[in-house]
Protein backbone atom coordinates (compact mmCIF):
# COMPACT_ATOMS: atom_id res chain seq x y z
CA UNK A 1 4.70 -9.75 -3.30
CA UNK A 2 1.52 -7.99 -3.34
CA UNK A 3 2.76 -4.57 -1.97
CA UNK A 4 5.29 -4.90 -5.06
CA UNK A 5 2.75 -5.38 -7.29
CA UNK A 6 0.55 -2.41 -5.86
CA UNK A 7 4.05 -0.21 -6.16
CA UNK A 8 4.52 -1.16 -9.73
CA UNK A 9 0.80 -0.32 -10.53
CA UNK A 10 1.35 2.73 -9.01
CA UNK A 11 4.76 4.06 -10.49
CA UNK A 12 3.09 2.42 -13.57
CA UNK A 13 -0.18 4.67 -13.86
CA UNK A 14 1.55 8.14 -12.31
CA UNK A 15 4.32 8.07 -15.63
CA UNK A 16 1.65 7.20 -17.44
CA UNK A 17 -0.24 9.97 -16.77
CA UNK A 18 2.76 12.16 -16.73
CA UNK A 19 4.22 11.26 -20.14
CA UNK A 20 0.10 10.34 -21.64
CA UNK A 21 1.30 12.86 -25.01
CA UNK A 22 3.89 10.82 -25.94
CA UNK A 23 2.52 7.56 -24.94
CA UNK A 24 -0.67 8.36 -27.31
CA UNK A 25 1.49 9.23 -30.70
CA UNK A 26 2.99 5.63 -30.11
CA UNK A 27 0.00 3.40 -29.17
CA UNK A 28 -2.08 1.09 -31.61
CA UNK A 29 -5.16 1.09 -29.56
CA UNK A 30 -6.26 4.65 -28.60
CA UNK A 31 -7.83 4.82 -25.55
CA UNK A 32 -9.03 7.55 -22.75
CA UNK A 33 -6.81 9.24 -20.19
CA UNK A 34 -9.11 8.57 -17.54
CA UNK A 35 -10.10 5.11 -18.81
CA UNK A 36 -6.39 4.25 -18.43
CA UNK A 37 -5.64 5.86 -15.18
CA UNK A 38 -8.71 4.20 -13.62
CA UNK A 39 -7.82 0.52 -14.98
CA UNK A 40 -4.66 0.59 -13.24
CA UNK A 41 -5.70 2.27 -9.72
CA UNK A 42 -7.61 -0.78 -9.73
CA UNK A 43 -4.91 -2.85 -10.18
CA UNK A 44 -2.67 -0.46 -7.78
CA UNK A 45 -5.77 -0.65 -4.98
CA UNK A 46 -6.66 -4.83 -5.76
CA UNK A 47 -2.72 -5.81 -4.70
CA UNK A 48 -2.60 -2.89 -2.09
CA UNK A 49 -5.86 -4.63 -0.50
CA UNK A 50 -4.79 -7.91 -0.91
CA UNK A 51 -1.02 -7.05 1.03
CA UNK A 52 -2.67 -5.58 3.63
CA UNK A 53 -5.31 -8.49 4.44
CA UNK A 54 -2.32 -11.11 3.96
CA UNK A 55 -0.64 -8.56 6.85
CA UNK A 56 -4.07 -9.04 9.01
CA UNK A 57 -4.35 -12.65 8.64
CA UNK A 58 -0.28 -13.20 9.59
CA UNK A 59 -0.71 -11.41 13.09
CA UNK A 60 -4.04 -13.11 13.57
CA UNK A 61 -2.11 -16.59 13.07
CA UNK A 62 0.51 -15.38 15.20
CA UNK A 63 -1.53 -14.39 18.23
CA UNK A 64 -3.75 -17.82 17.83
CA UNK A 65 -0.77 -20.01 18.25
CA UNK A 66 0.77 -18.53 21.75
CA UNK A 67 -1.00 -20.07 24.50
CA UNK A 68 -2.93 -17.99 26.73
CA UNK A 69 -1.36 -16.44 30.01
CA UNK A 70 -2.51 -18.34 32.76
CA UNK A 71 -2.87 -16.48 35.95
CA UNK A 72 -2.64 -18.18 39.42
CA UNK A 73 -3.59 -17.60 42.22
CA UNK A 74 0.19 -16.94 44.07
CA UNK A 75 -1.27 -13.80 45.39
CA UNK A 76 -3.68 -16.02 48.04
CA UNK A 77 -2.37 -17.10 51.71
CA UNK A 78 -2.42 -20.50 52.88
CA UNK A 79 -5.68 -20.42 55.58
CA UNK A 80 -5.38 -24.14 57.48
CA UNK A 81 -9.21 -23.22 58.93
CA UNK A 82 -10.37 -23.87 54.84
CA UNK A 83 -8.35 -26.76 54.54
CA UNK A 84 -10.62 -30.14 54.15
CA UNK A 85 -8.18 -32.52 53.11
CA UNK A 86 -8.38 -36.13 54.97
CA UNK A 87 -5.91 -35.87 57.04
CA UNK A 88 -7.47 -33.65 59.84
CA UNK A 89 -10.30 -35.94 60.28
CA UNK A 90 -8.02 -38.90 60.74
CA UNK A 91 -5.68 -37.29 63.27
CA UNK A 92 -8.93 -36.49 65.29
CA UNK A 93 -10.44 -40.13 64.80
CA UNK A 94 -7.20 -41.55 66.41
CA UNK A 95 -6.81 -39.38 69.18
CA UNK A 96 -10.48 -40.44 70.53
């Protein structure tokens, strides 16, 4: 909605600027060119800031809510000399 918003502002303040003669025979309130053409690049760059921060903060959601890749160790041989489980030392209490 924002990047709408920040179009709108946009088309809004360039045909403003482009038709500013006829706009200023018609308006009640006379104001500056500039004055006018700044009011609504703020408007243009607020919702244009706003879009792309609401772009930021989806991917950043995104990315917390997969779970990390978990690596393991597949890669490492099977060594029985580093193996200290309990059944070596009961094999070798029953044979004495």
């Amino acid at each position: 909605m924002y990047l709408y918003l920040a179009l709108f502002w946009l088309i809004l303040g360039v045909l403003m600027q482009f038709f500013w003669d006829d706009l200023q025979r018609h308006a009640f309130v006379r104001i500056d060119r500039s004055l006018a053409g700044f009011v609504l690049f703020v408007l243009f760059s607020y919702n244009f800031i706003r879009w792309r921060l609401s772009r930021i903060m989806e991917q950043h959601e995104k990315t917390d809510d997969e779970p990390p890749d978990q690596h393991r160790g597949g890669g490492q041989d099977y060594n029985p000399e580093l193996d200290f489980s309990d059944s070596k030392p009961k094999e070798a209490d029953e044979k004495t």
